[in-house]
PDB file of N, CA and C in Angstrom:
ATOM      1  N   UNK A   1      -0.160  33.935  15.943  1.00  0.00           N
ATOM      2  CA  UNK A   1      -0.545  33.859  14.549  1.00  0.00           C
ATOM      3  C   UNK A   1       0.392  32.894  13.837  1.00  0.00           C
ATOM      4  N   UNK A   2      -0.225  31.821  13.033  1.00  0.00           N
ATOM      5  CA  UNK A   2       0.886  31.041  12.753  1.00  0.00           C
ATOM      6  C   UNK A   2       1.213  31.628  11.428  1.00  0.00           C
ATOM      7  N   UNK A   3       2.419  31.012  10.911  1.00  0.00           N
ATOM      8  CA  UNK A   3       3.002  31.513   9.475  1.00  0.00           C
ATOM      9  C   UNK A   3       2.354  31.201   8.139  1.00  0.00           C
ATOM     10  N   UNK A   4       2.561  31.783   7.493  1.00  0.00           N
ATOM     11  CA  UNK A   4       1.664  32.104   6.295  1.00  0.00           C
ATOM     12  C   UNK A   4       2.356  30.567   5.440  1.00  0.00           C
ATOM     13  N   UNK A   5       1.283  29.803   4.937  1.00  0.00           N
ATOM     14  CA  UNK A   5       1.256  28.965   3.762  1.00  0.00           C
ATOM     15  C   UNK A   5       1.808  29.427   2.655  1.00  0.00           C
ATOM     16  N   UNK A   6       2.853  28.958   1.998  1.00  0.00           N
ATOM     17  CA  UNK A   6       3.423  29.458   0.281  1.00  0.00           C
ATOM     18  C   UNK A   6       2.218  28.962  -0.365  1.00  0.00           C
ATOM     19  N   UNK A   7       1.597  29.909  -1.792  1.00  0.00           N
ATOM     20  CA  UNK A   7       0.181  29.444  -2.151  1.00  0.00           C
ATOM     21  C   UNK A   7       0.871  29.303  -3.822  1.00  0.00           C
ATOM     22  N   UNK A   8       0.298  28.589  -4.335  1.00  0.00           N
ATOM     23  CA  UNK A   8       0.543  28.907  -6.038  1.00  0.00           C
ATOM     24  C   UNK A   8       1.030  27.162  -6.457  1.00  0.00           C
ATOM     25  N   UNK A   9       1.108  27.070  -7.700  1.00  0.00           N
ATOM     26  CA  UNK A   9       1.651  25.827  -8.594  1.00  0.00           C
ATOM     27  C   UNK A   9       2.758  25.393  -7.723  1.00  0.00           C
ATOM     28  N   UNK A  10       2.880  24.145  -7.088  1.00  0.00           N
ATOM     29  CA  UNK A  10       4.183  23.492  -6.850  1.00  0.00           C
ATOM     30  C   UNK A  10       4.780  22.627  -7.547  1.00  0.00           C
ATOM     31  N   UNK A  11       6.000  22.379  -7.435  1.00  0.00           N
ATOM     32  CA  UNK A  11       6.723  21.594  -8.271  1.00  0.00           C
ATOM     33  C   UNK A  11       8.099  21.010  -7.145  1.00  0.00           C
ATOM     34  N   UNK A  12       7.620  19.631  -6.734  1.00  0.00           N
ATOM     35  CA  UNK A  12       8.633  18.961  -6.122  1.00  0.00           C
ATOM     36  C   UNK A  12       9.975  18.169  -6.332  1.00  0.00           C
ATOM     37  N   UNK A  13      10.971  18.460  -5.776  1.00  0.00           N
ATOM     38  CA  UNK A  13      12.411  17.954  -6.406  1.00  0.00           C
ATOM     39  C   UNK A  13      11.995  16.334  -5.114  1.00  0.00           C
ATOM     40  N   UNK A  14      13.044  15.638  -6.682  1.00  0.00           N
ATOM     41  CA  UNK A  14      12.923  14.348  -5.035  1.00  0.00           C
ATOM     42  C   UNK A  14      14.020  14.618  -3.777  1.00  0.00           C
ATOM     43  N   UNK A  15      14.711  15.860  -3.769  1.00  0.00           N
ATOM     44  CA  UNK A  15      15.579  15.916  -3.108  1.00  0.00           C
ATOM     45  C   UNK A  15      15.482  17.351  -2.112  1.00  0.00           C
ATOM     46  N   UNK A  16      16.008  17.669  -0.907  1.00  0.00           N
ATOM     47  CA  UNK A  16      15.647  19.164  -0.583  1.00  0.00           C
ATOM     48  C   UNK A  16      17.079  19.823  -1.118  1.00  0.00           C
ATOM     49  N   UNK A  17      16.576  21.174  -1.593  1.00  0.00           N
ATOM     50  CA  UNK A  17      17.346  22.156  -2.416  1.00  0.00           C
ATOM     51  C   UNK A  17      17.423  23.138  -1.812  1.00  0.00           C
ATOM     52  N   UNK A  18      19.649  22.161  -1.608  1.00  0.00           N
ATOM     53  CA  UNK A  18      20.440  23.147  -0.366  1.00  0.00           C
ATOM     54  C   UNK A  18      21.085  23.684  -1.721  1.00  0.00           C
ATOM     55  N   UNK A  19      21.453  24.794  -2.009  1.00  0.00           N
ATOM     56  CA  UNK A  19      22.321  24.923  -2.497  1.00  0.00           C
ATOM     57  C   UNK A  19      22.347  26.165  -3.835  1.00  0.00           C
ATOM     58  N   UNK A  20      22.857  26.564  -4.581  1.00  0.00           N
ATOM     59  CA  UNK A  20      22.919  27.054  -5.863  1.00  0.00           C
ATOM     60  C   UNK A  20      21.966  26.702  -7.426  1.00  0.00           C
ATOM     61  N   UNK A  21      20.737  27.240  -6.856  1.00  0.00           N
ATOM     62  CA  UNK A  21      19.539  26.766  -8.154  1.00  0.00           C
ATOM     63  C   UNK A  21      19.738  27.625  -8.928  1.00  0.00           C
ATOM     64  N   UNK A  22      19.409  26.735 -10.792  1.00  0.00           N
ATOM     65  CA  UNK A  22      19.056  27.263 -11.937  1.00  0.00           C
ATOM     66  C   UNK A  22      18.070  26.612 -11.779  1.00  0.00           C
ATOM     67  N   UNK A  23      16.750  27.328 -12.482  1.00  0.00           N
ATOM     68  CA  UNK A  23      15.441  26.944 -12.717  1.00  0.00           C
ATOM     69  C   UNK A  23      15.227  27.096 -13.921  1.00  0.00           C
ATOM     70  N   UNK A  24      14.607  26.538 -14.769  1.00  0.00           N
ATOM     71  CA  UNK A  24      13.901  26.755 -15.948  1.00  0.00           C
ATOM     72  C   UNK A  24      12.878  26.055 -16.152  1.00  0.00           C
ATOM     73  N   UNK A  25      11.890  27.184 -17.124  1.00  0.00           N
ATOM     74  CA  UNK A  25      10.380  26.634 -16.979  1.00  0.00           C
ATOM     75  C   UNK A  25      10.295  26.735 -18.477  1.00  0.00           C
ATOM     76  N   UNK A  26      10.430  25.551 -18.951  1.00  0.00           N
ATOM     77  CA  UNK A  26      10.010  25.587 -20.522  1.00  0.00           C
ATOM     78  C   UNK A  26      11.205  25.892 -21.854  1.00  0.00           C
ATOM     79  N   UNK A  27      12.353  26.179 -20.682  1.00  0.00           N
ATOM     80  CA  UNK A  27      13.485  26.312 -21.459  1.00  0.00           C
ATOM     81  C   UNK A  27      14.108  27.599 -20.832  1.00  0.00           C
ATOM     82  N   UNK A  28      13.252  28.507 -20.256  1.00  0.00           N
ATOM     83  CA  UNK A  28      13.497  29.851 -20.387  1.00  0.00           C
ATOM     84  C   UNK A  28      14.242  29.486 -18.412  1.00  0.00           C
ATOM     85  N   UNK A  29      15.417  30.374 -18.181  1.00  0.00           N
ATOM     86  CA  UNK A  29      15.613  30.417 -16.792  1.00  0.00           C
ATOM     87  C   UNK A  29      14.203  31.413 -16.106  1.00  0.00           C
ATOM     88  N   UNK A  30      14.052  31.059 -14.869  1.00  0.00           N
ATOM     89  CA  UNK A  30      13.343  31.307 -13.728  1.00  0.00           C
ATOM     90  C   UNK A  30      14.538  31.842 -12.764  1.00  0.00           C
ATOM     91  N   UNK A  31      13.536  33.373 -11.481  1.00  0.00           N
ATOM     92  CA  UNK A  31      14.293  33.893 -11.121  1.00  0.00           C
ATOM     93  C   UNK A  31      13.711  33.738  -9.466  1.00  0.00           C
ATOM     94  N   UNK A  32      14.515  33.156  -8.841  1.00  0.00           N
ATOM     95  CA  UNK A  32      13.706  33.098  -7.176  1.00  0.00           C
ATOM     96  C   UNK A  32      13.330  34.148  -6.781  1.00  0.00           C
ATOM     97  N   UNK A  33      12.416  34.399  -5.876  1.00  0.00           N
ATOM     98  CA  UNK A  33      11.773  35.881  -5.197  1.00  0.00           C
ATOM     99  C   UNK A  33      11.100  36.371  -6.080  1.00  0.00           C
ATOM    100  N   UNK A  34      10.976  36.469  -7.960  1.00  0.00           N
ATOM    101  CA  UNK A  34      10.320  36.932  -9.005  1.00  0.00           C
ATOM    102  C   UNK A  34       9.096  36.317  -9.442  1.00  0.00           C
ATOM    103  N   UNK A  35       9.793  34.820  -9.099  1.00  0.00           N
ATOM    104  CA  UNK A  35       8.810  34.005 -10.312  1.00  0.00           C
ATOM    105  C   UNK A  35       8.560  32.655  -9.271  1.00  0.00           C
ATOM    106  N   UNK A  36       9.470  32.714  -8.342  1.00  0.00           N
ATOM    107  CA  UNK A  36       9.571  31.248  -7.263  1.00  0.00           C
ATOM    108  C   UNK A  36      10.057  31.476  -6.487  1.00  0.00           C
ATOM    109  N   UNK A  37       9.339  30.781  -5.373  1.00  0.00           N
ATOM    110  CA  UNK A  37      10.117  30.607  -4.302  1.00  0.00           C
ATOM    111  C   UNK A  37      10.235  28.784  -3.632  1.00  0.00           C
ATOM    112  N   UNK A  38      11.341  28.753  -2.524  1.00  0.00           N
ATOM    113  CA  UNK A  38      11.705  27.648  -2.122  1.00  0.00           C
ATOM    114  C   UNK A  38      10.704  27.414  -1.156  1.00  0.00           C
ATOM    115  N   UNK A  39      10.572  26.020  -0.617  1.00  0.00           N
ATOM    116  CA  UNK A  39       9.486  25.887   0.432  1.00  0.00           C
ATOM    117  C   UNK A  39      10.326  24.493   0.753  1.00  0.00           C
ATOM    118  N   UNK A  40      11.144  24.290   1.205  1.00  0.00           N
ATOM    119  CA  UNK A  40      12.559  22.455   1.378  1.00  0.00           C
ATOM    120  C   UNK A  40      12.525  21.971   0.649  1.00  0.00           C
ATOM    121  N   UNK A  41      11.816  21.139  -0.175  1.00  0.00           N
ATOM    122  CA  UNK A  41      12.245  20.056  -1.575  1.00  0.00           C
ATOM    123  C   UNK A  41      11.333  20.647  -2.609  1.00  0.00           C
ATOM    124  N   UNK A  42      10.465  21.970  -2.176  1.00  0.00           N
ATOM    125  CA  UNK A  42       9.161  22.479  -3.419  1.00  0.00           C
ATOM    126  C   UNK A  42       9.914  23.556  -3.576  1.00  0.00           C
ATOM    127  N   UNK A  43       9.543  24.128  -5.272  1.00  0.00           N
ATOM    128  CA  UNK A  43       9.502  25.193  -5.770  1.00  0.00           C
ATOM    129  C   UNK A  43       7.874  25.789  -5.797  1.00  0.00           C
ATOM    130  N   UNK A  44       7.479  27.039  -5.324  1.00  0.00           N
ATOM    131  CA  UNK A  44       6.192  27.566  -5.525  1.00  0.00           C
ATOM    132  C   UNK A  44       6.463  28.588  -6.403  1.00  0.00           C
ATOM    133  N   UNK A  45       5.939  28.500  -7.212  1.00  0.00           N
ATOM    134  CA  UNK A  45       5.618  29.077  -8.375  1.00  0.00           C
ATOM    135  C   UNK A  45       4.090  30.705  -8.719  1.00  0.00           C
ATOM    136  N   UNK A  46       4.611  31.621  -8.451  1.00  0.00           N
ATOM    137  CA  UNK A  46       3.786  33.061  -8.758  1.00  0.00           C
ATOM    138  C   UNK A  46       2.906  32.908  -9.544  1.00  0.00           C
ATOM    139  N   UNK A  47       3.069  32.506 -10.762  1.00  0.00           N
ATOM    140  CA  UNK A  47       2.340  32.621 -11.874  1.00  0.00           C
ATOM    141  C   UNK A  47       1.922  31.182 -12.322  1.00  0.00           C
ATOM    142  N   UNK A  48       0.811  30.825 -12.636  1.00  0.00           N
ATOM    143  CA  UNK A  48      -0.268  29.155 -12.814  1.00  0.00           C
ATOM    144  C   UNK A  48       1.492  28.701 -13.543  1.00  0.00           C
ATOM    145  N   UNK A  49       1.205  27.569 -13.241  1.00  0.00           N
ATOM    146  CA  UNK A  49       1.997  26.574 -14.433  1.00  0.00           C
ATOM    147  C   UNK A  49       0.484  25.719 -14.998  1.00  0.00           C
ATOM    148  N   UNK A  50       0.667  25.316 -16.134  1.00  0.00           N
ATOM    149  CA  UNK A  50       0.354  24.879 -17.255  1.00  0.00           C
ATOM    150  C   UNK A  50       0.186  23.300 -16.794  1.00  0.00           C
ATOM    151  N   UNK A  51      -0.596  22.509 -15.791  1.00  0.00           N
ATOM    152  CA  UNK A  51      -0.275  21.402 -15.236  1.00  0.00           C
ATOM    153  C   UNK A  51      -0.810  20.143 -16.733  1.00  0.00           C
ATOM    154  N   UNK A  52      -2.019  20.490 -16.968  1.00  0.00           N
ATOM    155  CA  UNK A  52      -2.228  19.323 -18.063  1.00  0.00           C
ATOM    156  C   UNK A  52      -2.950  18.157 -17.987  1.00  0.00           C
ATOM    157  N   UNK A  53      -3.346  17.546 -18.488  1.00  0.00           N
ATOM    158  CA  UNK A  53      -3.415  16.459 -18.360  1.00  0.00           C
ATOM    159  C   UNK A  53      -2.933  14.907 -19.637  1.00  0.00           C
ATOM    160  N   UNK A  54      -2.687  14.165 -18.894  1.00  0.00           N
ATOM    161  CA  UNK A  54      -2.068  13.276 -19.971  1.00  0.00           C
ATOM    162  C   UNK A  54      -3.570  12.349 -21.061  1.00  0.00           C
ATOM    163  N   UNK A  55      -3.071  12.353 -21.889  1.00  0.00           N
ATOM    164  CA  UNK A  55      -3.965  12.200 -23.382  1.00  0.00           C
ATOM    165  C   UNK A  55      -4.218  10.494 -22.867  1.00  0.00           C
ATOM    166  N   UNK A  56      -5.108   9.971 -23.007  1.00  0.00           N
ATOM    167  CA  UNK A  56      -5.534   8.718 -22.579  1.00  0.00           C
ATOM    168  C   UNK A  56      -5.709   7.645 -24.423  1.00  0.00           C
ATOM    169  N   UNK A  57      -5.560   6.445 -23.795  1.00  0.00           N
ATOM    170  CA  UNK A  57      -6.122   5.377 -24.884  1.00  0.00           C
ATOM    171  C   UNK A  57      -6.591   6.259 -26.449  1.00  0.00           C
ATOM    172  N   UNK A  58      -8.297   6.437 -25.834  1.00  0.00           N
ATOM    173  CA  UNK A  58      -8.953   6.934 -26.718  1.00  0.00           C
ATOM    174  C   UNK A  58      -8.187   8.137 -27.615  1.00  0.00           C
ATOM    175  N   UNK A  59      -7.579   9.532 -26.827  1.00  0.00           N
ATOM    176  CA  UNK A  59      -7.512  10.066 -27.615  1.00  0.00           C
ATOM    177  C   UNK A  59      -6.102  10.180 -28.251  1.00  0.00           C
ATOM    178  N   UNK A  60      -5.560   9.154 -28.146  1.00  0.00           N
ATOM    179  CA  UNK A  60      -4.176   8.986 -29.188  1.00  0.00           C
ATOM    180  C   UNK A  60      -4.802   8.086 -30.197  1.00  0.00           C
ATOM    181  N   UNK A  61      -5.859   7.302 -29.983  1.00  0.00           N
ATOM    182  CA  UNK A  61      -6.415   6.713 -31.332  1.00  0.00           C
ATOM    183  C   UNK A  61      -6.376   7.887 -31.974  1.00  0.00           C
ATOM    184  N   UNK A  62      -7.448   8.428 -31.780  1.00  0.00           N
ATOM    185  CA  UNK A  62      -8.143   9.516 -32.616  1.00  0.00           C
ATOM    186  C   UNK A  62      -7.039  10.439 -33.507  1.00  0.00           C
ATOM    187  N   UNK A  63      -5.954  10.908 -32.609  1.00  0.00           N
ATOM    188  CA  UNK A  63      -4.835  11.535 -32.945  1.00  0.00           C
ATOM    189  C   UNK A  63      -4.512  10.999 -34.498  1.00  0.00           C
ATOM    190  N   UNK A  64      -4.045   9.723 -34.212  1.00  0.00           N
ATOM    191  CA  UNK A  64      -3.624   8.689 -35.227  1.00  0.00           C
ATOM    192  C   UNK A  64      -4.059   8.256 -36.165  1.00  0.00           C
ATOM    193  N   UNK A  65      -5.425   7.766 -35.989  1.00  0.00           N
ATOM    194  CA  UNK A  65      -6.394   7.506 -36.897  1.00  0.00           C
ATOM    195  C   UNK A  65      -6.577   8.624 -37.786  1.00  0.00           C
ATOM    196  N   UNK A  66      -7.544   9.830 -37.255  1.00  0.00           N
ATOM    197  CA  UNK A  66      -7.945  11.116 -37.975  1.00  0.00           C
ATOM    198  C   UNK A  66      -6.713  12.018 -37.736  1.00  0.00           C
ATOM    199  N   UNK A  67      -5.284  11.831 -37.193  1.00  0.00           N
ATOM    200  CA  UNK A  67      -4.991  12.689 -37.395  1.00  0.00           C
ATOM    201  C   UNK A  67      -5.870  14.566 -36.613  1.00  0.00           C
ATOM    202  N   UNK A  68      -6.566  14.543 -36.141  1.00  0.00           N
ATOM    203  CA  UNK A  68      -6.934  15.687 -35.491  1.00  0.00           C
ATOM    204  C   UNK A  68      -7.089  14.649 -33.648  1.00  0.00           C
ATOM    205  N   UNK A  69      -7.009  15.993 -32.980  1.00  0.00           N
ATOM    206  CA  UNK A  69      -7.023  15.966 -31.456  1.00  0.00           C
ATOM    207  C   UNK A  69      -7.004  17.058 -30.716  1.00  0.00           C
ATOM    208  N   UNK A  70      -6.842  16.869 -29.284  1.00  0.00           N
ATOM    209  CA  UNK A  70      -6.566  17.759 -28.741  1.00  0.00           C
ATOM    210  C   UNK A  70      -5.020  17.896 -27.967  1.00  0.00           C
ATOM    211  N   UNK A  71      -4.167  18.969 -28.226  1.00  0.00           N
ATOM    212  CA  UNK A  71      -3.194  19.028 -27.879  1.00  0.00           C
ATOM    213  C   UNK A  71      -2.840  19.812 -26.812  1.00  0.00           C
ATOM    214  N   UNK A  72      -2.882  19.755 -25.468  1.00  0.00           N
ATOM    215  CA  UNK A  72      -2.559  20.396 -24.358  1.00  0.00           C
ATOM    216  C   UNK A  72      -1.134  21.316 -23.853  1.00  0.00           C
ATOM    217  N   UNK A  73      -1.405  22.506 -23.703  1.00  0.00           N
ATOM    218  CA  UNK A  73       0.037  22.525 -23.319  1.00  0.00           C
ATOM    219  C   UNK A  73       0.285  22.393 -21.904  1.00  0.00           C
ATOM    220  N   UNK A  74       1.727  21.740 -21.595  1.00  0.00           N
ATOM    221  CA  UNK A  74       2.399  21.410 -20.385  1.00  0.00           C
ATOM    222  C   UNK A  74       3.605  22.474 -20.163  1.00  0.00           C
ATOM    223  N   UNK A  75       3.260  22.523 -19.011  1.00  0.00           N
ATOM    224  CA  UNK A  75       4.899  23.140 -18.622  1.00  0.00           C
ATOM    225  C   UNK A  75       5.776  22.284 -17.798  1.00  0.00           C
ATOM    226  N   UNK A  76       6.936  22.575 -18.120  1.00  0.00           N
ATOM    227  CA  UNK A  76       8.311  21.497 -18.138  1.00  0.00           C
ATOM    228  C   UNK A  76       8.927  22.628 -17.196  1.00  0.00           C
ATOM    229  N   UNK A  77       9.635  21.850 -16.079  1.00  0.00           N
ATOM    230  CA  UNK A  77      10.426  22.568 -14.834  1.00  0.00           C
ATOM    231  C   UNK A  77      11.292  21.665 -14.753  1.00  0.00           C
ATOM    232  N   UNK A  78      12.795  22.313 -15.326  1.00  0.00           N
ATOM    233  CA  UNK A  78      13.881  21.807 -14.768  1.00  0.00           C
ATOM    234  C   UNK A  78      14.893  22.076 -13.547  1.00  0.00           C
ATOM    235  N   UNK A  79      15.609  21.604 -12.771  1.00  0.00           N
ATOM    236  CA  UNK A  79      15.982  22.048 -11.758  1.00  0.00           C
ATOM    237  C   UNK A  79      17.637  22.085 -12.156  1.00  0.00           C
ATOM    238  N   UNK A  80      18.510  22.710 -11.748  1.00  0.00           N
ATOM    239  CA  UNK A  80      20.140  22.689 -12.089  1.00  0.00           C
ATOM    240  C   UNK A  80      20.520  22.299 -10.348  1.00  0.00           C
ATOM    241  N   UNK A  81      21.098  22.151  -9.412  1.00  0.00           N
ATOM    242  CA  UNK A  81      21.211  22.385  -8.623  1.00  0.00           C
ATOM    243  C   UNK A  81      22.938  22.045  -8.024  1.00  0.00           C
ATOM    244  N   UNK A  82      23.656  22.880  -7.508  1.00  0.00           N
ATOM    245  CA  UNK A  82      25.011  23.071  -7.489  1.00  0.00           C
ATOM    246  C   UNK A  82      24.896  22.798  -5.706  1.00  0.00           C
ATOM    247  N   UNK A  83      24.999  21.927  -5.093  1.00  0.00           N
ATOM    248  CA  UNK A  83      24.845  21.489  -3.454  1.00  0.00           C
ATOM    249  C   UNK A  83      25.937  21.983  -3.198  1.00  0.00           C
ATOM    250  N   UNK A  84      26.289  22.383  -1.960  1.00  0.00           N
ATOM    251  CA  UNK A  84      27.047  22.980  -1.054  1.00  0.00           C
ATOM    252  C   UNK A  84      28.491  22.232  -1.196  1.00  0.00           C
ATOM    253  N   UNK A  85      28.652  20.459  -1.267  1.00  0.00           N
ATOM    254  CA  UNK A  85      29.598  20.036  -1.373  1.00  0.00           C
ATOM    255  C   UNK A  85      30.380  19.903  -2.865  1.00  0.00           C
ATOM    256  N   UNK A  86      29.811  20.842  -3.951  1.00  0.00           N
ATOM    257  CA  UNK A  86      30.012  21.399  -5.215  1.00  0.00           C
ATOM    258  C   UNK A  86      29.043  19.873  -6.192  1.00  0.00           C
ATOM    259  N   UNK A  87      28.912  19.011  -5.911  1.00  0.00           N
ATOM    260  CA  UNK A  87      28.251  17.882  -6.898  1.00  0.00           C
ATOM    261  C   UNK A  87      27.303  18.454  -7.006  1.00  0.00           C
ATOM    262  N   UNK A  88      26.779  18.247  -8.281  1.00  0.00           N
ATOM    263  CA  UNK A  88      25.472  18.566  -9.472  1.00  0.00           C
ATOM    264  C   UNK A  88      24.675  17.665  -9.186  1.00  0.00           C
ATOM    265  N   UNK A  89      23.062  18.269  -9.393  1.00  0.00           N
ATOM    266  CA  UNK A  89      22.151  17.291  -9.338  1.00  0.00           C
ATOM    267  C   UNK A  89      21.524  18.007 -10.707  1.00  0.00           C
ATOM    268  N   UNK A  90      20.631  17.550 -11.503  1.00  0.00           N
ATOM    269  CA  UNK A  90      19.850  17.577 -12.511  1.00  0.00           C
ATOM    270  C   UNK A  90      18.412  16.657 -12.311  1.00  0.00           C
ATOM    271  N   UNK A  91      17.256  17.874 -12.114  1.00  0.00           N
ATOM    272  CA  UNK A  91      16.037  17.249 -12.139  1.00  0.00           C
ATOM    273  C   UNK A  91      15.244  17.810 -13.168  1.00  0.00           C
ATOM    274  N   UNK A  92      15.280  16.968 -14.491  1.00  0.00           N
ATOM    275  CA  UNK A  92      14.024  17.446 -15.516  1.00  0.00           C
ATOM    276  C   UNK A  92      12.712  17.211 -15.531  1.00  0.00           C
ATOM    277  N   UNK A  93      12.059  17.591 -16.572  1.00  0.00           N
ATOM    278  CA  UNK A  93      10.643  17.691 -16.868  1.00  0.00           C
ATOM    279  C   UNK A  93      10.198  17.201 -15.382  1.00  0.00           C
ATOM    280  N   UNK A  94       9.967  18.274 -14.303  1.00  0.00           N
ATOM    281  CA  UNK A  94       9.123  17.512 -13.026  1.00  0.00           C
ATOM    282  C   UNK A  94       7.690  18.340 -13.373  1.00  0.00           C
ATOM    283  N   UNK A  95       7.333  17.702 -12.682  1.00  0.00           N
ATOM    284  CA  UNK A  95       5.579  17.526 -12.620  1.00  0.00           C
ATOM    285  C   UNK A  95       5.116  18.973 -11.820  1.00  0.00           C
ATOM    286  N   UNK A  96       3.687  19.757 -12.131  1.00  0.00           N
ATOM    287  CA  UNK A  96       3.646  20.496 -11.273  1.00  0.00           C
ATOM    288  C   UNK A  96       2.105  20.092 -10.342  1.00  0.00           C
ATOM    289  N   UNK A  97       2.136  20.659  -9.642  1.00  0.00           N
ATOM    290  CA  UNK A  97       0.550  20.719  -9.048  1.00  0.00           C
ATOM    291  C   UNK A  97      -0.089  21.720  -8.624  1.00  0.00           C
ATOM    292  N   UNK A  98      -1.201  21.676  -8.202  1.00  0.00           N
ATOM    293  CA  UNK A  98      -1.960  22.960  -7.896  1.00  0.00           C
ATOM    294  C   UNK A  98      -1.444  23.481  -6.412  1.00  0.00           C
ATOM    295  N   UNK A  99      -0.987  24.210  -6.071  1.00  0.00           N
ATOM    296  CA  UNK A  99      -0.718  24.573  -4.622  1.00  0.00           C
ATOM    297  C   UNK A  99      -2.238  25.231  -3.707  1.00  0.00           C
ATOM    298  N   UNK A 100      -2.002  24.832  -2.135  1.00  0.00           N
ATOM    299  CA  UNK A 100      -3.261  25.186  -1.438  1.00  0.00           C
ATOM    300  C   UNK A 100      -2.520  26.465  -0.713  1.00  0.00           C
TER     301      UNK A 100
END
């Protein structure tokens, strides 16, 4: 039987994450095993993240012009990460995706 796929929202560091993580999703800390787990350079994520989509040409006219639009919310995943040889890495606002 092979091993089970991590399923849910991912969110990739450009780096793999050895070491001492702070997570935060939107400002608020994130708790591994609760809310995420590791998968080598991905965070999988329990609960949807908020992926979005980015507002095109047209509708930042509109924004601007009339002043009305549509405003999406995004969720923002920052990474803290304290590596084994004690140097800091800092990865903000990363991107999420749909996990299979």
């Amino acid at each position: 039987m092979a091993p089970a796929t991590p399923t849910g929202h991912r969110v990739k560091a450009p780096t793999l994450l050895e070491g001492a993580l702070a997570v935060y999703r939107n400002g608020a800390a994130v708790t591994e095993g609760n809310d995420f787990t590791v998968d080598g350079d991905t965070l999988v994520f329990v609960e949807p993240l908020h992926c979005g989509r980015k507002t095109g040409f047209l509708g930042r006219l509109q924004m601007t012009t009339v002043g009305i639009g549509v405003y999406e919310q995004v969720d923002k995943v920052d990474i803290h990460l304290t590596r084994p040889d004690g140097s800091l890495a800092l990865f903000a606002e990363l991107e999420a995706t749909a996990g299979s």
